[in-house]
C-alpha atoms as a PDB file:
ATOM      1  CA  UNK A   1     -39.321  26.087-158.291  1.00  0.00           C
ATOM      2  CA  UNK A   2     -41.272  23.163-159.325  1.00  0.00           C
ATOM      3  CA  UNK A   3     -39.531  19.630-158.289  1.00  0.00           C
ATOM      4  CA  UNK A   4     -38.976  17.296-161.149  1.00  0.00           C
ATOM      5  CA  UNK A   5     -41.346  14.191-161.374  1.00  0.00           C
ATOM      6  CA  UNK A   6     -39.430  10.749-161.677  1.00  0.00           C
ATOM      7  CA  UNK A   7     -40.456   8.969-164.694  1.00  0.00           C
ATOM      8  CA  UNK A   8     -42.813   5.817-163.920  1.00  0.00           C
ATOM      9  CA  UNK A   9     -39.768   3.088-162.348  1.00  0.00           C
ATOM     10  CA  UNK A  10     -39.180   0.527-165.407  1.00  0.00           C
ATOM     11  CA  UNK A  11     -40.082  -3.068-164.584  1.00  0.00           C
ATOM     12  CA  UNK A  12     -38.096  -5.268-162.134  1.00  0.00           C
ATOM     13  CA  UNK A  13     -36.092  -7.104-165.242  1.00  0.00           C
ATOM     14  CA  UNK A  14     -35.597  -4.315-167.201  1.00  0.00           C
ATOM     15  CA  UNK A  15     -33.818  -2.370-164.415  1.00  0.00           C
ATOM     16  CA  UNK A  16     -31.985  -5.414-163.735  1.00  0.00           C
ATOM     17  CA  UNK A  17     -30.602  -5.298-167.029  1.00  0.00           C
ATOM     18  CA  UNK A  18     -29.875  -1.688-166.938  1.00  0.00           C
ATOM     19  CA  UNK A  19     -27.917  -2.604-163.781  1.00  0.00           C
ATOM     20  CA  UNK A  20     -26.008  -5.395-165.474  1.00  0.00           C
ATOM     21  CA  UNK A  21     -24.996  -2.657-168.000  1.00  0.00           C
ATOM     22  CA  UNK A  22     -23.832  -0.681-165.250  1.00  0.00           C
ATOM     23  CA  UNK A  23     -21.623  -3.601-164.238  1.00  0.00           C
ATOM     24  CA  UNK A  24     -19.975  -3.502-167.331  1.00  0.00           C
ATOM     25  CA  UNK A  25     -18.962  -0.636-167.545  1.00  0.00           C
ATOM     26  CA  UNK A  26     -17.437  -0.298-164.235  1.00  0.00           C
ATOM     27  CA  UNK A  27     -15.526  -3.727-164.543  1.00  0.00           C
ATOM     28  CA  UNK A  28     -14.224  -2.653-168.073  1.00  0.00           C
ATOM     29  CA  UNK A  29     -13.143   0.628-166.374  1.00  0.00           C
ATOM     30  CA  UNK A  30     -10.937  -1.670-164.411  1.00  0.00           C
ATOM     31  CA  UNK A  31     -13.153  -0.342-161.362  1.00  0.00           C
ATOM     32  CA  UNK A  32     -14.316  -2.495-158.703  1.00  0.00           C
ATOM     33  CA  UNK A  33     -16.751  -0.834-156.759  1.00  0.00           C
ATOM     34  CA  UNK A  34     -20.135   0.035-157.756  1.00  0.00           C
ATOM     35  CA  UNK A  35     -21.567   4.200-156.593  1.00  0.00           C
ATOM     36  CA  UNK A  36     -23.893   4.199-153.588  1.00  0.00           C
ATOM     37  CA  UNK A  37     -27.414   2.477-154.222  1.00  0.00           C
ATOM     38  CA  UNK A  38     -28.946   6.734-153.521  1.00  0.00           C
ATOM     39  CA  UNK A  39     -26.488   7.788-156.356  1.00  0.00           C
ATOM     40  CA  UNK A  40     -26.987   4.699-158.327  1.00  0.00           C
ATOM     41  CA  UNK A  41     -31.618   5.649-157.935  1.00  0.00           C
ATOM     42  CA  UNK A  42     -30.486   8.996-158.799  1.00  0.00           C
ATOM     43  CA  UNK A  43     -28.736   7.686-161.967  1.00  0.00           C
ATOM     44  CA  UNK A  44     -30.951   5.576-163.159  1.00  0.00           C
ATOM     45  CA  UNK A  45     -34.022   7.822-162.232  1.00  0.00           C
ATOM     46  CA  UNK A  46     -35.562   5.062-160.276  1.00  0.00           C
ATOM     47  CA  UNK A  47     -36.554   4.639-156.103  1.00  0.00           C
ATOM     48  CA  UNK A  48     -33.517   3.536-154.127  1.00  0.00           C
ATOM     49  CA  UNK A  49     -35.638  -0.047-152.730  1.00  0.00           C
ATOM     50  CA  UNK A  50     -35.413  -0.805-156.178  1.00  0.00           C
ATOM     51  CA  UNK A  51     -32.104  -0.531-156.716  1.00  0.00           C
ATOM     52  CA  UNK A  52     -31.955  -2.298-153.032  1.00  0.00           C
ATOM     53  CA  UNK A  53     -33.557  -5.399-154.384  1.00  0.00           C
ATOM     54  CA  UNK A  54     -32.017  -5.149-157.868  1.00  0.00           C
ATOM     55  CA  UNK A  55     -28.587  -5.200-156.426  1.00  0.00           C
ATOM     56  CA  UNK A  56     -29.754  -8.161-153.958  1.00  0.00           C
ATOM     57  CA  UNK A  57     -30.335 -10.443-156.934  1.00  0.00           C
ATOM     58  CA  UNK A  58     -26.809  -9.626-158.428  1.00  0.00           C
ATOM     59  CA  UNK A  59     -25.543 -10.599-155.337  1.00  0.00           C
ATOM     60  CA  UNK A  60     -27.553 -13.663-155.831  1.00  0.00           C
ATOM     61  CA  UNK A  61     -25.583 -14.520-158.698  1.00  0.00           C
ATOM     62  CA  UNK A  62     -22.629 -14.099-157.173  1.00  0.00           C
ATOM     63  CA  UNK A  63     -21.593 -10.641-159.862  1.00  0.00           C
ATOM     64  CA  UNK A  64     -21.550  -8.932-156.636  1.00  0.00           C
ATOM     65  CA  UNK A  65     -21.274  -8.470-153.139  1.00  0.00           C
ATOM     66  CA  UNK A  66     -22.479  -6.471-150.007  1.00  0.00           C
ATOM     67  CA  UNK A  67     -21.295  -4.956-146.558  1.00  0.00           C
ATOM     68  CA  UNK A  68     -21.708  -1.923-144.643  1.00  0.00           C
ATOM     69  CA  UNK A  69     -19.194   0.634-144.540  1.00  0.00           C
ATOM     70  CA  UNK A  70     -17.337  -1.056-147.465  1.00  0.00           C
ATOM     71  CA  UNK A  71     -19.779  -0.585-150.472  1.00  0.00           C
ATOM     72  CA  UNK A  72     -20.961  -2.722-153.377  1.00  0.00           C
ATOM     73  CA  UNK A  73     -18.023  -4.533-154.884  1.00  0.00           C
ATOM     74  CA  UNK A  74     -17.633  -6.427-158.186  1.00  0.00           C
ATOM     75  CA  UNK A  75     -16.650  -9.660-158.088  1.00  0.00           C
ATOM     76  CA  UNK A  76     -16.065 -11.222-161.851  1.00  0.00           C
ATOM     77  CA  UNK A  77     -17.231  -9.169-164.732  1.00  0.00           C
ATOM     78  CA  UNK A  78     -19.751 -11.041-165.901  1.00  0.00           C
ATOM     79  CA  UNK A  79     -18.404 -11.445-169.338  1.00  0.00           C
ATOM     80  CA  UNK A  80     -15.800 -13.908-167.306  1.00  0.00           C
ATOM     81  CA  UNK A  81     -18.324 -15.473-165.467  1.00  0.00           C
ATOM     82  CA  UNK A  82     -20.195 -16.939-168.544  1.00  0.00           C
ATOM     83  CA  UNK A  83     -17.912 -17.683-170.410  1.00  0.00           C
ATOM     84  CA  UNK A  84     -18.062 -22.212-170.668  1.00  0.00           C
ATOM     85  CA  UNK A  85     -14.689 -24.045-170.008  1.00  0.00           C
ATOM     86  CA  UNK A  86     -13.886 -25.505-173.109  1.00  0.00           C
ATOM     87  CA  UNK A  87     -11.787 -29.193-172.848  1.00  0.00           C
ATOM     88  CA  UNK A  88      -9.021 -27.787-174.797  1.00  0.00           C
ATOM     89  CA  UNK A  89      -8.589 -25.583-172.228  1.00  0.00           C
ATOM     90  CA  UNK A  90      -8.741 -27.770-169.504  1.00  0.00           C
ATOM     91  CA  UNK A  91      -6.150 -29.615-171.269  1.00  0.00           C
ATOM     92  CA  UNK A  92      -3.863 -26.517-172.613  1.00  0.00           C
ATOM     93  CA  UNK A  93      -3.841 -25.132-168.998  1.00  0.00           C
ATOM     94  CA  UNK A  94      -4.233 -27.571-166.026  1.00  0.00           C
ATOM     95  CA  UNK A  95      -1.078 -28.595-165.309  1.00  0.00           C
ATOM     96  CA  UNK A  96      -0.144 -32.229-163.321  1.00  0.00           C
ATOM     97  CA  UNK A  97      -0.081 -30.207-159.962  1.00  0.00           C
ATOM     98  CA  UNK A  98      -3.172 -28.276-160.420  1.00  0.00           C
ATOM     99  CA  UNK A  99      -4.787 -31.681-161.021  1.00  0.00           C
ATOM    100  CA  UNK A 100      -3.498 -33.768-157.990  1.00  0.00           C
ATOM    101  CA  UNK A 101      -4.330 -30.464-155.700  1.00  0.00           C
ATOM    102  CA  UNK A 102      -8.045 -30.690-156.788  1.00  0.00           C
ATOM    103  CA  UNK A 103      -8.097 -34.069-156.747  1.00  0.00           C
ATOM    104  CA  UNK A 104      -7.171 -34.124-153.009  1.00  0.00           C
ATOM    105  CA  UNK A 105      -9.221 -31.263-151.865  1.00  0.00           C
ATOM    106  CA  UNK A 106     -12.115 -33.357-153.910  1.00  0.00           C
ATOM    107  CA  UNK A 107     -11.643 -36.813-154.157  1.00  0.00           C
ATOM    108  CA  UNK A 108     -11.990 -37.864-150.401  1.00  0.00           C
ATOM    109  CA  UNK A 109     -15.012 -35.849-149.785  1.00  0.00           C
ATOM    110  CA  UNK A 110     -16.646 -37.660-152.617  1.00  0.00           C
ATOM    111  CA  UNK A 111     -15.850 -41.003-151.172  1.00  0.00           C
ATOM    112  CA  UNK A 112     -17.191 -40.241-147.996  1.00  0.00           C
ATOM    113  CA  UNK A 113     -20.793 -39.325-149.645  1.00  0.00           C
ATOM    114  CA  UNK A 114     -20.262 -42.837-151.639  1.00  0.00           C
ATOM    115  CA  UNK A 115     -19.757 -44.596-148.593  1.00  0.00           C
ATOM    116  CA  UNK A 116     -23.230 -43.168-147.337  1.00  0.00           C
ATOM    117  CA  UNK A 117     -25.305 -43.384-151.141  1.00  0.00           C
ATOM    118  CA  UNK A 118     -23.843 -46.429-152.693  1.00  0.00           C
ATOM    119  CA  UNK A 119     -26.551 -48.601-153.269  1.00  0.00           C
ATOM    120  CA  UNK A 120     -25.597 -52.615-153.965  1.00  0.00           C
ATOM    121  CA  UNK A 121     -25.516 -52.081-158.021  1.00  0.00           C
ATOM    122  CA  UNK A 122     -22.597 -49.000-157.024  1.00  0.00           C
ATOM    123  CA  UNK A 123     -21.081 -51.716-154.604  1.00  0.00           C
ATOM    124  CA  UNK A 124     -20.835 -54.490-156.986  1.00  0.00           C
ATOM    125  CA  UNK A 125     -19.934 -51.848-159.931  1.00  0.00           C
ATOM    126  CA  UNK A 126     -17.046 -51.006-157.713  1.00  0.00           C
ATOM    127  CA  UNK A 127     -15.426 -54.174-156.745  1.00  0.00           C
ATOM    128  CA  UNK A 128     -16.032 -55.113-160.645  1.00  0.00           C
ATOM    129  CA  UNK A 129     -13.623 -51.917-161.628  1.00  0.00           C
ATOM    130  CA  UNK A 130     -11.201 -53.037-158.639  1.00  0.00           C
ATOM    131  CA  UNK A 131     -11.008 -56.585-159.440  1.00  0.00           C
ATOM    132  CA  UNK A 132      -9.939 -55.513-163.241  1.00  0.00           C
ATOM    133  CA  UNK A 133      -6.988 -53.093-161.816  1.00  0.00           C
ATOM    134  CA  UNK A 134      -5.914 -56.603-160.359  1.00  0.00           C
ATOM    135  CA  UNK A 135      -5.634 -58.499-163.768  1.00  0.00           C
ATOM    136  CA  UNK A 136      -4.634 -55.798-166.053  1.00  0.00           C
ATOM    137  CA  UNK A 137      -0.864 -55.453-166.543  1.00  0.00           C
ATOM    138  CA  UNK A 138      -0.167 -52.607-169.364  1.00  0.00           C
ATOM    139  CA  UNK A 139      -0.030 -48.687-168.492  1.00  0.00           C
ATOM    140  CA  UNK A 140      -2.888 -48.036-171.032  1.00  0.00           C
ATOM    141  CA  UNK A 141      -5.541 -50.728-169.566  1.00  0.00           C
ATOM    142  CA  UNK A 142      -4.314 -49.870-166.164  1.00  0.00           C
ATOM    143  CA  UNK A 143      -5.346 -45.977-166.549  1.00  0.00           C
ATOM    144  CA  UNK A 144      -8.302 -47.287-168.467  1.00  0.00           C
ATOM    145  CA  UNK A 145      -9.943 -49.057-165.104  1.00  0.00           C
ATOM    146  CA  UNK A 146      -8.130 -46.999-163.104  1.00  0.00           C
ATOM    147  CA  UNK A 147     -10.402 -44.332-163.739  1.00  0.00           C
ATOM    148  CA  UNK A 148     -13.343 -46.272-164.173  1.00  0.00           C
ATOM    149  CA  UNK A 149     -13.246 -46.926-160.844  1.00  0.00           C
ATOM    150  CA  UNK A 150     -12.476 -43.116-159.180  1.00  0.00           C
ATOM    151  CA  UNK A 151     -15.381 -42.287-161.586  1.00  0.00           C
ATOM    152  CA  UNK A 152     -17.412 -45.307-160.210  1.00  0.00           C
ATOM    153  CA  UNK A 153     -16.931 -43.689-156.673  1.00  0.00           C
ATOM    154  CA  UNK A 154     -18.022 -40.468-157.810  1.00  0.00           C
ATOM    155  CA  UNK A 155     -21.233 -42.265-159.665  1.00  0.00           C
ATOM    156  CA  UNK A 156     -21.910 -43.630-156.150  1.00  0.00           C
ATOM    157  CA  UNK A 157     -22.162 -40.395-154.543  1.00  0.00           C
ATOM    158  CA  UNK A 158     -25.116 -40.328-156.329  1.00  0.00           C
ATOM    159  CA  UNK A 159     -25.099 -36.444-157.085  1.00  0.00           C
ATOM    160  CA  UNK A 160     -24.904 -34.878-159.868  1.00  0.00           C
ATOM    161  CA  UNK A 161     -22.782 -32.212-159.992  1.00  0.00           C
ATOM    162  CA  UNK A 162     -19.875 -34.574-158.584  1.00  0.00           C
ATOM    163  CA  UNK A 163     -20.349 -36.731-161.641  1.00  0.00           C
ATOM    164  CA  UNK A 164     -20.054 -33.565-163.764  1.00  0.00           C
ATOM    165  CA  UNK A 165     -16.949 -32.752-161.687  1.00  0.00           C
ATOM    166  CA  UNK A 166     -15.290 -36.121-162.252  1.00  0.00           C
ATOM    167  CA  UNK A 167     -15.850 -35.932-165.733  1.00  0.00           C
ATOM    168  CA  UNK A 168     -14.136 -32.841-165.517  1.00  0.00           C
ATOM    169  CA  UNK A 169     -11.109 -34.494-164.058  1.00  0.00           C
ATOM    170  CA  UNK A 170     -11.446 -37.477-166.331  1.00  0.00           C
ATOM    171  CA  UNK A 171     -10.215 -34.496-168.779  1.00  0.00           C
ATOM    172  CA  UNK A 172      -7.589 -32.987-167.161  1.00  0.00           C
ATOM    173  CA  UNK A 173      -6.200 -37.114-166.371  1.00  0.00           C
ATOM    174  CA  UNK A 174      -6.412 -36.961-170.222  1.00  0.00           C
ATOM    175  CA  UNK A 175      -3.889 -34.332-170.444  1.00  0.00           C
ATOM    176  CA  UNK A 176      -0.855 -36.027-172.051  1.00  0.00           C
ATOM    177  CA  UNK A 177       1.644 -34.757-169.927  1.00  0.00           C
ATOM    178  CA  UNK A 178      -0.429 -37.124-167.069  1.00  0.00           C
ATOM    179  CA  UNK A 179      -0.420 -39.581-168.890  1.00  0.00           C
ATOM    180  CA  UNK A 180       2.981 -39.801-169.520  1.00  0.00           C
ATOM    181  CA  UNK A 181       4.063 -39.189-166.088  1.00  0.00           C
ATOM    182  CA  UNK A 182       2.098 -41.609-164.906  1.00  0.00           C
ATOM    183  CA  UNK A 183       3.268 -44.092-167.672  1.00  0.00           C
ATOM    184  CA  UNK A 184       7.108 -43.581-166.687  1.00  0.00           C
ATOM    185  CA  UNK A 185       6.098 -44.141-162.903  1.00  0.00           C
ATOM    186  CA  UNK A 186       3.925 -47.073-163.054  1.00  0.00           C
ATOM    187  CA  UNK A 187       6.143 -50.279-161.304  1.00  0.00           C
ATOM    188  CA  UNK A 188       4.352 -53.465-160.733  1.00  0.00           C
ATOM    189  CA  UNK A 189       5.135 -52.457-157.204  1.00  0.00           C
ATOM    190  CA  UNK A 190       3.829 -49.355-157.380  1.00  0.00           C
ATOM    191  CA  UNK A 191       0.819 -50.610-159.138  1.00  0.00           C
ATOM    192  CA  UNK A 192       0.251 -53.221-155.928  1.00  0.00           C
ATOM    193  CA  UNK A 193       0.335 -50.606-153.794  1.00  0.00           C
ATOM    194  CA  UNK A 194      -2.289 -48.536-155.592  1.00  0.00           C
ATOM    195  CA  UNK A 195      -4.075 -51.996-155.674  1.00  0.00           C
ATOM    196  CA  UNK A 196      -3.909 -52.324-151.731  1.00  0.00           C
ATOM    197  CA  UNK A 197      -5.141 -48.379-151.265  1.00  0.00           C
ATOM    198  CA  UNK A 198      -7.918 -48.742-153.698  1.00  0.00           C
ATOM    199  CA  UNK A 199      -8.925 -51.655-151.470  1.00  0.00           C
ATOM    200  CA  UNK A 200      -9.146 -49.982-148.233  1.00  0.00           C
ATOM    201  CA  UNK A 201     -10.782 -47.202-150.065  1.00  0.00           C
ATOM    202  CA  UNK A 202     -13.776 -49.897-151.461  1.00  0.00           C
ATOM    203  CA  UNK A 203     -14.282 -51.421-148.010  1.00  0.00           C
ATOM    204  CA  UNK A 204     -14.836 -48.125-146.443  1.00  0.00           C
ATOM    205  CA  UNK A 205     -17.574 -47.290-148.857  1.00  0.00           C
ATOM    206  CA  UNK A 206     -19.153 -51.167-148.269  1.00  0.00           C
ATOM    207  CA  UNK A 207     -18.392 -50.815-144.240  1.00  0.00           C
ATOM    208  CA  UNK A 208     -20.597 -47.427-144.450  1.00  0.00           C
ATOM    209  CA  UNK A 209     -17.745 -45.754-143.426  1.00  0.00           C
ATOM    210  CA  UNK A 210     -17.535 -42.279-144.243  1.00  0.00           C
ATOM    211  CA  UNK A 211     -14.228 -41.052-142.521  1.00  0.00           C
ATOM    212  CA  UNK A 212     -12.248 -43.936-143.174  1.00  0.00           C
ATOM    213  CA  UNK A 213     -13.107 -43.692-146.650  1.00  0.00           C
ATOM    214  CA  UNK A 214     -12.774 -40.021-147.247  1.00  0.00           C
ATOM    215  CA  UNK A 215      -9.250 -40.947-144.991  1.00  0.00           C
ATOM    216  CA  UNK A 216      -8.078 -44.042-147.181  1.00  0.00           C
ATOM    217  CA  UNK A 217      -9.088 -41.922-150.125  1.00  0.00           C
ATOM    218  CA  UNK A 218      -6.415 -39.169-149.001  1.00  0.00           C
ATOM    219  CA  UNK A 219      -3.756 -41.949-148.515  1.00  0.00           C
ATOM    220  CA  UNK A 220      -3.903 -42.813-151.555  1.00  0.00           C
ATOM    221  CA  UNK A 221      -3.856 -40.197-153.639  1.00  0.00           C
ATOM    222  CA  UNK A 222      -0.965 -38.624-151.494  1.00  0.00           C
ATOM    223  CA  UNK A 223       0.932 -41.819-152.576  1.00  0.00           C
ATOM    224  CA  UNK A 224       0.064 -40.699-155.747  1.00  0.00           C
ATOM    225  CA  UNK A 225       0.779 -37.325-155.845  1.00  0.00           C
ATOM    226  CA  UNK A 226       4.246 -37.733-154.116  1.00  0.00           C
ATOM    227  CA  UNK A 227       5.411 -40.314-156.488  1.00  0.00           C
ATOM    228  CA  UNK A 228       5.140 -38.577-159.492  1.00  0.00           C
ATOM    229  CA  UNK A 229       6.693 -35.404-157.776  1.00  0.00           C
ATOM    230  CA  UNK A 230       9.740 -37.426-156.480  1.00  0.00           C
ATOM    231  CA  UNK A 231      10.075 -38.546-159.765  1.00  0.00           C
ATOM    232  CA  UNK A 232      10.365 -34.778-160.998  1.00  0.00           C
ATOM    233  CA  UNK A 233      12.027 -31.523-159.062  1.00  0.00           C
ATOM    234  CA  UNK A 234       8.548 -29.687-159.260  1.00  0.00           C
ATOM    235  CA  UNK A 235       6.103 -28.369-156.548  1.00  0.00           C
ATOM    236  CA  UNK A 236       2.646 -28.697-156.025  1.00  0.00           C
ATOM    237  CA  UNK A 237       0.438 -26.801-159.340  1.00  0.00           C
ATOM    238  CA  UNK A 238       3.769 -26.338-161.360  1.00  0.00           C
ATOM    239  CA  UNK A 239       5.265 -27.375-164.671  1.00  0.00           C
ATOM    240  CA  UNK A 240       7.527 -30.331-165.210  1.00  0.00           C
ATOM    241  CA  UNK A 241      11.310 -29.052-164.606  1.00  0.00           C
ATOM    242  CA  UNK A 242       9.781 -26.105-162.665  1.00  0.00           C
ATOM    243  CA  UNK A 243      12.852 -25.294-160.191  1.00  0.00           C
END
């Protein structure tokens, strides 16, 4: 018997696509796993090192991932994965929680890489924002400068996915729901207090001080975040009246 030829291997791209396809499929099957890279050649009628390096750019892209003895496993069907975050649905479905979480795993990090990038324009555009939190007396002016000045921190990080991530949370502090807890919380008290925290926070980042501003940056927003949660029985990432 005469062994079947293989057909000439398709270009690099084209196989790449086929094995997007492939992807697919599987992930609409509600499958996870991916066949074995010799059954996946024999498939696709193509060498198995080319399936090797297709598969290593999909795990570039972070559709999939690697390890011996477990397989190739799908990790976000790639119809999720591209699909843009709209700002009505950062508004619809970040809730006051989910905000104040990401805003303390974020927010002090950023503030530490201000404290080592601010140049004197960021330093004087900071204690500009700060000294207008000082004058301003109504909710809506307050929130205004507010977040000009966490936004100013992020500016001063001076990278720019940050500043695309605090324009993100500029969004979600849109969210009216924020904005009305934060209205029913506000005290002139409270609001010297945020005043005092936001200070520390600026004379880290003009000391050079990256832990103590990453750590005065945590302070505060914990004030924050436990303030508006004392003022409702919720936890951490759930709805108002949550129980």
């Amino acid at each position: 018997m005469v062994p079947s030829r293989r057909s000439p291997e398709p270009r690099a791209e084209s196989l790449l696509e086929r094995l997007r396809e492939r992807v697919r499929e599987t992930d609409a099957n509600g499958e996870r796993r991916l066949p074995p890279e010799r059954e996946l050649a024999r498939e696709l009628d193509v060498g198995r090192r080319s399936v090797r390096d297709a598969l290593a750019r999909l795990e570039a892209e972070g559709i999939i991932w690697r390890k011996r003895g477990v397989g190739t496993v799908i990790t976000a069907g790639p119809s999720r994965r591209s699909a843009p975050i709209s700002v009505d649905d950062i508004r619809r479905h970040t809730s006051p929680g989910e905000l104040m979480d990401s805003r303390l795993v974020l927010e002090p990090g950023i503030a530490a890489l201000a404290a080592l990038n601010a140049t004197s324009a960021d330093l004087e555009n900071l204690h500009r924002c700060l000294a207008r939190t000082k004058t301003v007396t109504d909710h809506q002016a307050w929130e205004k400068w507010d977040g000009a000045l966490h936004q100013a921190i992020g500016q001063a990080s001076h990278n720019g996915l940050i500043e695309r991530l605090y324009d993100l949370l500029n969004v979600a502090r849109s969210h009216t729901e924020w904005g009305r807890l934060r209205k029913s919380s506000l005290t002139p008290q409270l609001q010297a207090t945020y005043t005092r925290q936001h200070e520390a926070v600026i004379k880290a980042i003009t000391d050079r001080d990256p832990e103590q501003a990453a750590v005065s940056m945590r302070e505060h927003l914990t004030t924050v975040r436990n303030t508006l949660f004392k003022q409702w029985d919720w936890g951490a990432g759930g709805d108002v009246g949550a129980r």
